[in-house]
Protein backbone atom coordinates (compact mmCIF):
# COMPACT_ATOMS: atom_id res chain seq x y z
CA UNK A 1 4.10 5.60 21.99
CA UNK A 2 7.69 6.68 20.94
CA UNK A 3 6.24 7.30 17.48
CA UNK A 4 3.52 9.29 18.93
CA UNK A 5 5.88 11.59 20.80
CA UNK A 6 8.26 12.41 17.96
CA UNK A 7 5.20 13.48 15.17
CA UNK A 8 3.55 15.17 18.56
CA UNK A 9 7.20 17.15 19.13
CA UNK A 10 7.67 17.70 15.20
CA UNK A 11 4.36 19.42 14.99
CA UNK A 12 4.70 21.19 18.16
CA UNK A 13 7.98 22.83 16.52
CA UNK A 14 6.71 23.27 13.48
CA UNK A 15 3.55 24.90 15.30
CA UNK A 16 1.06 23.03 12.67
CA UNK A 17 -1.49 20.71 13.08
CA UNK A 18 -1.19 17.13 10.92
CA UNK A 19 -3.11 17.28 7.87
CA UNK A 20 -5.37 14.57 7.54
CA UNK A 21 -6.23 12.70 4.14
CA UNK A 22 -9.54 10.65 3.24
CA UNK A 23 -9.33 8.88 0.02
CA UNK A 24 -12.86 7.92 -2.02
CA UNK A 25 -12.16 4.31 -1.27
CA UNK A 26 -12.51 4.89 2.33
CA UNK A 27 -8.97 4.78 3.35
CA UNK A 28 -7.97 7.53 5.99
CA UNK A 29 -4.62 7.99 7.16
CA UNK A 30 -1.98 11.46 7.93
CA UNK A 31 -0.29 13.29 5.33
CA UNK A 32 3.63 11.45 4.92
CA UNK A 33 2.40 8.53 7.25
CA UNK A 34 3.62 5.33 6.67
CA UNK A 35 1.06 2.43 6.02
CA UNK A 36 1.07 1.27 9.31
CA UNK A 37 -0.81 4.40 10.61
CA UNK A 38 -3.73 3.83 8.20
CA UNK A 39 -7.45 3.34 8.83
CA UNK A 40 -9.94 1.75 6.15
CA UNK A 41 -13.47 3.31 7.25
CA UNK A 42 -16.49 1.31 5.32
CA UNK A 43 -17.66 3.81 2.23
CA UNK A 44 -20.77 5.04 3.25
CA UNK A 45 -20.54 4.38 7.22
CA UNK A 46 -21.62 6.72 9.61
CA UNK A 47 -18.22 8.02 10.42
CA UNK A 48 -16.83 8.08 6.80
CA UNK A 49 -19.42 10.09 6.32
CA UNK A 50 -18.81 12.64 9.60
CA UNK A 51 -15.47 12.87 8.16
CA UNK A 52 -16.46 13.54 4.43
CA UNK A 53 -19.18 16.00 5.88
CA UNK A 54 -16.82 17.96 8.14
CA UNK A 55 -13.98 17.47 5.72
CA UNK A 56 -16.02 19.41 3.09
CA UNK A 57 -16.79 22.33 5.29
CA UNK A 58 -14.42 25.37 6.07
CA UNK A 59 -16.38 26.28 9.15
CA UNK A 60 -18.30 24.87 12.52
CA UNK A 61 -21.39 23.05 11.60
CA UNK A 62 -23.71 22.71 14.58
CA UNK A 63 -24.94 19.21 15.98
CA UNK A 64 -28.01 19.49 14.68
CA UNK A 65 -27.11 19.84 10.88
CA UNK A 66 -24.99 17.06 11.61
CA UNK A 67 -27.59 14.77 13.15
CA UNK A 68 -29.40 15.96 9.86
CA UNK A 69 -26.88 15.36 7.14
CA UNK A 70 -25.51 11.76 8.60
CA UNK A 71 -29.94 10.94 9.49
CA UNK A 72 -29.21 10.21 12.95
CA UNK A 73 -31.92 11.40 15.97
CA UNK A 74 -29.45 12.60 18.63
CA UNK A 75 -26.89 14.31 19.77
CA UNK A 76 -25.43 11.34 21.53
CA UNK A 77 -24.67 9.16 18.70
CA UNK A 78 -22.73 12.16 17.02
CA UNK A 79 -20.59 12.86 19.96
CA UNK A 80 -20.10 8.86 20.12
CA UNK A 81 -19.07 9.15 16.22
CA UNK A 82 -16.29 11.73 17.10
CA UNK A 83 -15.38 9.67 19.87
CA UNK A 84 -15.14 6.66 17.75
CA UNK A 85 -12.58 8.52 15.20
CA UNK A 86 -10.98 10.11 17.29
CA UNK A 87 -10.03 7.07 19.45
CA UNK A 88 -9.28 5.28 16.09
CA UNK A 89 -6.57 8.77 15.44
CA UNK A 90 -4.93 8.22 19.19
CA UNK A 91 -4.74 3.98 18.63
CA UNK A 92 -4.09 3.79 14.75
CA UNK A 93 -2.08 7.15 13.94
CA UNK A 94 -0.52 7.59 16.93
CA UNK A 95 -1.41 11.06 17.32
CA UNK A 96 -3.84 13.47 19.58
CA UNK A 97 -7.34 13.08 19.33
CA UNK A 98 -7.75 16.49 19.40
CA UNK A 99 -5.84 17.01 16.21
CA UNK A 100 -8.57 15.89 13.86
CA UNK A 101 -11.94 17.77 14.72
CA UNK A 102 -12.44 20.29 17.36
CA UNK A 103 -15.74 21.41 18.94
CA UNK A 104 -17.36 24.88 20.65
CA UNK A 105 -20.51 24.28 22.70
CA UNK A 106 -22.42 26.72 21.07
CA UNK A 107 -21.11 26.30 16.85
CA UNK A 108 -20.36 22.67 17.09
CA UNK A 109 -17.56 20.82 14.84
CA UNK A 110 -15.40 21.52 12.72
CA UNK A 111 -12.49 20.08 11.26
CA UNK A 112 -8.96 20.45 11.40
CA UNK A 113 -6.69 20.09 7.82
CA UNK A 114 -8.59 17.13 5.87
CA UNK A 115 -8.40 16.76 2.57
CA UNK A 116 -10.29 14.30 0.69
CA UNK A 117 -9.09 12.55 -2.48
């Protein structure tokens, strides 16, 4: 929690938004993190691919090219995806859920500062 607070604060004064790295091997973890604050997503998953997907894009992509792209049938199971990583940002990284993707109703996703490796 303490750790959580002092990248939160950091950011806040730095007004910036933690970059976020995603490495071909599926290992996902913030820019100058230690190793602690790592997640290993399966290659090829569901949400390694939401985050290679989004990661790739400079814009909103809407839920349906989503659903399309990943070959899921709902709108559900992508809004549980995003869920699912960002829960696994809060818990793992220590950090807001809100800093990795953020959504509009009517454009959809997009994310914030990945890079993939």
């Amino acid at each position: 929690e303490q750790y959580r607070n002092e990248i939160t604060e950091k950011l806040e004064k730095e007004n910036k938004t933690p970059h976020f790295i995603l490495e071909s091997n599926g290992t996902f973890y913030q820019e100058g993190a230690n190793k602690t604050y790592r997640h290993k997503f399966e290659k090829n998953s569901d949400r390694y691919n939401l985050i290679l997907l989004l990661g790739k894009r400079k814009g909103y992509v809407s839920t349906e090219n989503l659903m399309e792209e990943l070959g899921v049938s709902d709108k559900t199971k992508v809004r549980k995806l995003i869920g699912a990583i960002r829960k696994i940002v809060v818990e793992k990284m220590k950090l807001p859920g809100n800093s990795i993707f953020e959504n509009d109703k009517v454009s959809g996703y997009r994310a914030s500062n990945i890079k993939l490796k």
